[in-house]
PDB file of N, CA and C in Angstrom:
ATOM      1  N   UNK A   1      14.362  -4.379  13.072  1.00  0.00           N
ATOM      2  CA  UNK A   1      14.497  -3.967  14.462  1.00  0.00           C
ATOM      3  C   UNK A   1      15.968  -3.907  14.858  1.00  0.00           C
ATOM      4  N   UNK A   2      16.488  -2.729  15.455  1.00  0.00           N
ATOM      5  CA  UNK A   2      17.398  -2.813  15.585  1.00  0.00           C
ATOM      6  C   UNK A   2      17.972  -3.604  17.790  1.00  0.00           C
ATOM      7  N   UNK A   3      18.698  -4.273  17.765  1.00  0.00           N
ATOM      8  CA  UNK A   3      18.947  -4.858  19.006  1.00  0.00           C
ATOM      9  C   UNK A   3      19.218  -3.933  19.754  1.00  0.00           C
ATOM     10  N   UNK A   4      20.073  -3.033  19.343  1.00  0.00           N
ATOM     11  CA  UNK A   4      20.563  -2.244  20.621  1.00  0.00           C
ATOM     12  C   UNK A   4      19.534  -1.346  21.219  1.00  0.00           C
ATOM     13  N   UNK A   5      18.190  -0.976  20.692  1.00  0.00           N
ATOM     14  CA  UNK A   5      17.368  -0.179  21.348  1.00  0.00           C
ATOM     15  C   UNK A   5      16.352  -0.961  22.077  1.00  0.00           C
ATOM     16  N   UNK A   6      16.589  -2.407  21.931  1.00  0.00           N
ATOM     17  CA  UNK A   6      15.485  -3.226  22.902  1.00  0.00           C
ATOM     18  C   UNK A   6      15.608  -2.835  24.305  1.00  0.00           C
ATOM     19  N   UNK A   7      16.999  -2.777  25.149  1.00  0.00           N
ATOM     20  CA  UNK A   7      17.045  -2.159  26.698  1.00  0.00           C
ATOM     21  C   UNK A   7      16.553  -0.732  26.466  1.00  0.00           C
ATOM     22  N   UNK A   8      16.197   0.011  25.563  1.00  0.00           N
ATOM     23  CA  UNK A   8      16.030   1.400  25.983  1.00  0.00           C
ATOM     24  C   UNK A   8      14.540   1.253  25.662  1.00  0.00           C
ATOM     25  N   UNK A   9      13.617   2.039  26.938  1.00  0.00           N
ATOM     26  CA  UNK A   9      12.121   2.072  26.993  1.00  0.00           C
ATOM     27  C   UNK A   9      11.531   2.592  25.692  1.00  0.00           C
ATOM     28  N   UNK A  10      11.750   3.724  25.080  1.00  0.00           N
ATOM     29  CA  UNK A  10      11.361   3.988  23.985  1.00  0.00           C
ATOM     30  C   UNK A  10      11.528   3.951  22.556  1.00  0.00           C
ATOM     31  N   UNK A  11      12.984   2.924  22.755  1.00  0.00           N
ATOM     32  CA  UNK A  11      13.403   2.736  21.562  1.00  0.00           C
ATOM     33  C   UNK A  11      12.420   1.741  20.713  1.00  0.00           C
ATOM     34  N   UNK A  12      11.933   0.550  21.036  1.00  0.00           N
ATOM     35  CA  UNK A  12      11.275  -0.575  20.488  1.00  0.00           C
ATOM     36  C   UNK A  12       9.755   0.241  20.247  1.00  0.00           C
ATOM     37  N   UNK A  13       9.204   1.278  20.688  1.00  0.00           N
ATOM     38  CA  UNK A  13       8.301   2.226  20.191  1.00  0.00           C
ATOM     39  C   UNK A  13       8.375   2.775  18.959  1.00  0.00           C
ATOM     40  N   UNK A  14       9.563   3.383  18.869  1.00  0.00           N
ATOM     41  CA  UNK A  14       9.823   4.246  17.965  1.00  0.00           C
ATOM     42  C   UNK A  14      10.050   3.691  16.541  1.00  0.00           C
ATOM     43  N   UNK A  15      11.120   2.589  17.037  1.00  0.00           N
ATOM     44  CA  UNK A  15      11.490   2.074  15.823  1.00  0.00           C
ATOM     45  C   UNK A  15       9.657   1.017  15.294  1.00  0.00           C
ATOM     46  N   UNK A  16       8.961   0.668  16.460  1.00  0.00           N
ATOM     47  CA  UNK A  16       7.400  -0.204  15.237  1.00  0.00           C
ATOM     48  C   UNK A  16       6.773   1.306  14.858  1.00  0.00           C
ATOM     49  N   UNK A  17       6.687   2.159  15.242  1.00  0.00           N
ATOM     50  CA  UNK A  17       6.122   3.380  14.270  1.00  0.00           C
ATOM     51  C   UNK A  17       6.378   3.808  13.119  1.00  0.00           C
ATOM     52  N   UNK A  18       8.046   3.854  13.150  1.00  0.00           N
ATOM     53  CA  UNK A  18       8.393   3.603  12.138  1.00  0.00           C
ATOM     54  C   UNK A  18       8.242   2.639  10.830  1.00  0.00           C
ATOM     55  N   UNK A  19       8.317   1.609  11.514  1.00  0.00           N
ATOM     56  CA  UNK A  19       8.407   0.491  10.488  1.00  0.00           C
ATOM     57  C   UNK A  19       7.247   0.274  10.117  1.00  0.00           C
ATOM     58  N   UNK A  20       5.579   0.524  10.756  1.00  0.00           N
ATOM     59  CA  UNK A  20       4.576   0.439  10.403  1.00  0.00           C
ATOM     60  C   UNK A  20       4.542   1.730   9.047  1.00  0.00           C
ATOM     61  N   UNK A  21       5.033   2.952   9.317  1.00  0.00           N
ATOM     62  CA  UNK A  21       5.002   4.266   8.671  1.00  0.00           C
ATOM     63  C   UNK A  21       5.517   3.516   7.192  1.00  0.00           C
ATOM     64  N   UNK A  22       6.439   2.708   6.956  1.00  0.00           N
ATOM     65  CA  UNK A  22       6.988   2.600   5.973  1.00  0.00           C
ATOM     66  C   UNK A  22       6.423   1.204   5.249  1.00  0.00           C
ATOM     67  N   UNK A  23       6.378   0.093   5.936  1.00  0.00           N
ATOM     68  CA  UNK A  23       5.026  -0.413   5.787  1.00  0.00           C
ATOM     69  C   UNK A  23       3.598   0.189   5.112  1.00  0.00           C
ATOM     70  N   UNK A  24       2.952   0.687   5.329  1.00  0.00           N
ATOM     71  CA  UNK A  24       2.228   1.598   5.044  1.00  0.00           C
ATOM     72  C   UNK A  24       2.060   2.079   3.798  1.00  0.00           C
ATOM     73  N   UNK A  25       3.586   2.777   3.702  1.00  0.00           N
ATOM     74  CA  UNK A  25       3.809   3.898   2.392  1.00  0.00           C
ATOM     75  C   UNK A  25       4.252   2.474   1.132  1.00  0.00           C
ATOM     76  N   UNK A  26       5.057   1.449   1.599  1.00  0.00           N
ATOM     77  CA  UNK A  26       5.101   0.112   0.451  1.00  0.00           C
ATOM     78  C   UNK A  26       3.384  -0.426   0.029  1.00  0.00           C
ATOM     79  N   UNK A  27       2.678  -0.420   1.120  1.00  0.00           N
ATOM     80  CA  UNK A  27       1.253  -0.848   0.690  1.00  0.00           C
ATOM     81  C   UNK A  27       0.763   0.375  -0.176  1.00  0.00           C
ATOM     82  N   UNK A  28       1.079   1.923   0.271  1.00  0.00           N
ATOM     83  CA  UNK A  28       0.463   2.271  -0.692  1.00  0.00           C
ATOM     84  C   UNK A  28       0.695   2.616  -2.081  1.00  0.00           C
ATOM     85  N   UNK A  29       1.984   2.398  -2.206  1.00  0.00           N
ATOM     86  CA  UNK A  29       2.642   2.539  -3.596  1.00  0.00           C
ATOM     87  C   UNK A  29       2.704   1.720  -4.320  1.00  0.00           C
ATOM     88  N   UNK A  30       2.393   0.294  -3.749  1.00  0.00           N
ATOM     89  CA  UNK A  30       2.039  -1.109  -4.215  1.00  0.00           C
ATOM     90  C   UNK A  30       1.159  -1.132  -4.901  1.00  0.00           C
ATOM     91  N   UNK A  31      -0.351  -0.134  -4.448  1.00  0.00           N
ATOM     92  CA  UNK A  31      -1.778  -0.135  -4.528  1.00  0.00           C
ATOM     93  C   UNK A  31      -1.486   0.769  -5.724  1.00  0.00           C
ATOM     94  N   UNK A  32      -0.939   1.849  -5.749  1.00  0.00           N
ATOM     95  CA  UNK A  32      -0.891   2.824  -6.701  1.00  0.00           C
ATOM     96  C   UNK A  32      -0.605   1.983  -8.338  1.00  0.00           C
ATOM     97  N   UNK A  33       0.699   1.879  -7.945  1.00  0.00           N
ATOM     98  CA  UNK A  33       1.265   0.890  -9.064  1.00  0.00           C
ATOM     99  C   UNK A  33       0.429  -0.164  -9.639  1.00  0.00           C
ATOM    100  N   UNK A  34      -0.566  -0.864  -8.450  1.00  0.00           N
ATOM    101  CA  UNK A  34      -1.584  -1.740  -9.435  1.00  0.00           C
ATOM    102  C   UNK A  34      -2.274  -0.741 -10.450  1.00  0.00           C
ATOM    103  N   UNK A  35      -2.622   0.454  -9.598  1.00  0.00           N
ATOM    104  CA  UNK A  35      -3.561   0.584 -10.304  1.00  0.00           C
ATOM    105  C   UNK A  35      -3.668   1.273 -11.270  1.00  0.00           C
ATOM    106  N   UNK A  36      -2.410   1.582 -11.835  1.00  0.00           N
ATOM    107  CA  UNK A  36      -2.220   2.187 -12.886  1.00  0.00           C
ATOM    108  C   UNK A  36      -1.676   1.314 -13.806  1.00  0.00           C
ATOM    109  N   UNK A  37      -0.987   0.441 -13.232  1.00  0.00           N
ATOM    110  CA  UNK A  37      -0.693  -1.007 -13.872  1.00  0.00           C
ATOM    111  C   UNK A  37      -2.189  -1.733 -14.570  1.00  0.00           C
ATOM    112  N   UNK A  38      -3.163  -1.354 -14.263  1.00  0.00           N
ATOM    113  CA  UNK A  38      -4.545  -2.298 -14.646  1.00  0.00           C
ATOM    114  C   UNK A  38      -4.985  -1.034 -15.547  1.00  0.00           C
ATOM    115  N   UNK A  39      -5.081   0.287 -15.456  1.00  0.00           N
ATOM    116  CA  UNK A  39      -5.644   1.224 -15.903  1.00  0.00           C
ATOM    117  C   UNK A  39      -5.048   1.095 -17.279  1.00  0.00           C
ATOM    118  N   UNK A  40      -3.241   0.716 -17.569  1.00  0.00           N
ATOM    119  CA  UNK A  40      -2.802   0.455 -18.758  1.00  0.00           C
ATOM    120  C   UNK A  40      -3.498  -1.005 -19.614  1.00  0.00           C
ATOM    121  N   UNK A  41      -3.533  -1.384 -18.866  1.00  0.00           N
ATOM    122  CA  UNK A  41      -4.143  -3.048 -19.560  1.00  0.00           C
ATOM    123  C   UNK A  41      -5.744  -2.897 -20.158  1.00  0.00           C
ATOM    124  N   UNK A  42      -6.618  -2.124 -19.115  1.00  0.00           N
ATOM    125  CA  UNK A  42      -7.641  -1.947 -19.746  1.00  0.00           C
ATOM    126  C   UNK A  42      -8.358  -0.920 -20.097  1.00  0.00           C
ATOM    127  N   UNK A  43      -8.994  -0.677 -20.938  1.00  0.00           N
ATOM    128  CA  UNK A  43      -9.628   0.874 -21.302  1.00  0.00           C
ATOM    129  C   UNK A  43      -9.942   1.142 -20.480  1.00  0.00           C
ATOM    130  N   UNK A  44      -9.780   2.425 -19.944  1.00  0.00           N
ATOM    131  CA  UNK A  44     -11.092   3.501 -19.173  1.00  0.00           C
ATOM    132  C   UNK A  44     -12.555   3.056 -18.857  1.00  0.00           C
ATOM    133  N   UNK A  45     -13.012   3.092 -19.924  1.00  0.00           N
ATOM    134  CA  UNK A  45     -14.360   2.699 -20.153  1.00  0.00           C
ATOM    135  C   UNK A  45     -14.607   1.768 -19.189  1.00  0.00           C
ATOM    136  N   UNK A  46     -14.133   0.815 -19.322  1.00  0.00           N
ATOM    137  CA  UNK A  46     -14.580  -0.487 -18.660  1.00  0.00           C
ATOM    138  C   UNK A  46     -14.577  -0.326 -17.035  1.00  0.00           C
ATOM    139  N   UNK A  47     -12.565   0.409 -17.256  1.00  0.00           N
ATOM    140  CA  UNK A  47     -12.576   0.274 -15.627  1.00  0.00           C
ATOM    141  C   UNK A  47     -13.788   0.751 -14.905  1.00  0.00           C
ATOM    142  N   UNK A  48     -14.307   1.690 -15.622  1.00  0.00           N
ATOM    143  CA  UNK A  48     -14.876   2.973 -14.448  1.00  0.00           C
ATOM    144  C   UNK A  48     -16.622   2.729 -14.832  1.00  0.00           C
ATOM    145  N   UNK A  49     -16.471   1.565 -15.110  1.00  0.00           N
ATOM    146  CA  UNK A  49     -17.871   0.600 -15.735  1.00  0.00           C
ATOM    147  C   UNK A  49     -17.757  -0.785 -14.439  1.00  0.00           C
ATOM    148  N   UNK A  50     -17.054  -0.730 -14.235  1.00  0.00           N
ATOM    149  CA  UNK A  50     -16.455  -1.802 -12.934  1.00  0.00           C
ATOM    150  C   UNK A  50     -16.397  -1.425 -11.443  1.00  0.00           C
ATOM    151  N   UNK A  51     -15.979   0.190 -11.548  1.00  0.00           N
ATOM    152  CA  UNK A  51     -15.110   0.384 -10.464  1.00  0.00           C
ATOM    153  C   UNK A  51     -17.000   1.128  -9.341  1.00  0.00           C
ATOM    154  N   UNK A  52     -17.814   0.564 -10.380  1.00  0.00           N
ATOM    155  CA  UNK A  52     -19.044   1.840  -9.825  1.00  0.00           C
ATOM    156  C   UNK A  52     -19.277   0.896  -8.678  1.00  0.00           C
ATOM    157  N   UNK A  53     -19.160  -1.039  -8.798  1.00  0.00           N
ATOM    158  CA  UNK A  53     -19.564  -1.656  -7.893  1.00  0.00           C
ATOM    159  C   UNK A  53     -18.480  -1.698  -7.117  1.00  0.00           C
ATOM    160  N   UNK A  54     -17.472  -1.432  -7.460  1.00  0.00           N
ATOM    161  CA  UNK A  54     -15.867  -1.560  -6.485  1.00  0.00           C
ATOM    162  C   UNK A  54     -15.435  -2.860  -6.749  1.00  0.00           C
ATOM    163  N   UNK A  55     -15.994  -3.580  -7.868  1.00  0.00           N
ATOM    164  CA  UNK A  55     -15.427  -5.143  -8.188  1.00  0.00           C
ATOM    165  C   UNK A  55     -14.050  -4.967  -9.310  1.00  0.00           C
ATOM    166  N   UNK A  56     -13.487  -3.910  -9.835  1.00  0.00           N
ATOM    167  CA  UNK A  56     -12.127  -3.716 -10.624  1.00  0.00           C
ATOM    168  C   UNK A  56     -12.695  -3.767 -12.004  1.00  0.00           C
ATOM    169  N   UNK A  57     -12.204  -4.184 -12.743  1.00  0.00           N
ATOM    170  CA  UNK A  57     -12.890  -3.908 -14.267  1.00  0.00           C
ATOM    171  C   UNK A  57     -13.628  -5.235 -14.724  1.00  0.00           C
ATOM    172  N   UNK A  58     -14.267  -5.261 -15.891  1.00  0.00           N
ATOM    173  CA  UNK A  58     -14.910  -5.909 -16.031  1.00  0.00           C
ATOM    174  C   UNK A  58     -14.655  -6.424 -17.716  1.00  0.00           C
ATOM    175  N   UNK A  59     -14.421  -7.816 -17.776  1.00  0.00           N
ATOM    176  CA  UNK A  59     -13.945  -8.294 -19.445  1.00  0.00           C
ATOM    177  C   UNK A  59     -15.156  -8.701 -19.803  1.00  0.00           C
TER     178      UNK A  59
END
């Protein structure tokens, strides 16, 4: 957050939209990265033997 836009009405708007927006895009690249991160660790097979209940893979 930056201080100097707290006196201005729309500044403290703009800037949590922002920061949620980017927020957001870290959660979803986080999510991505798991999941290609797990897709390397375990066969195919399994994942998508796992993923039918939405519980992730299955050893």
């Amino acid at each position: 957050m930056n201080p100097n836009n707290m006196n201005n009405n729309q500044g403290p708007i703009q800037e949590k939209q922002t920061f949620f927006k980017r927020l957001k895009n870290i959660a979803i690249t986080t999510k991505n990265r798991l999941k290609t991160h797990m897709k390397n660790h375990f066969p195919i097979r399994i994942w998508a033997k796992g993923s039918e209940k939405h519980k992730g893979p299955k050893i």
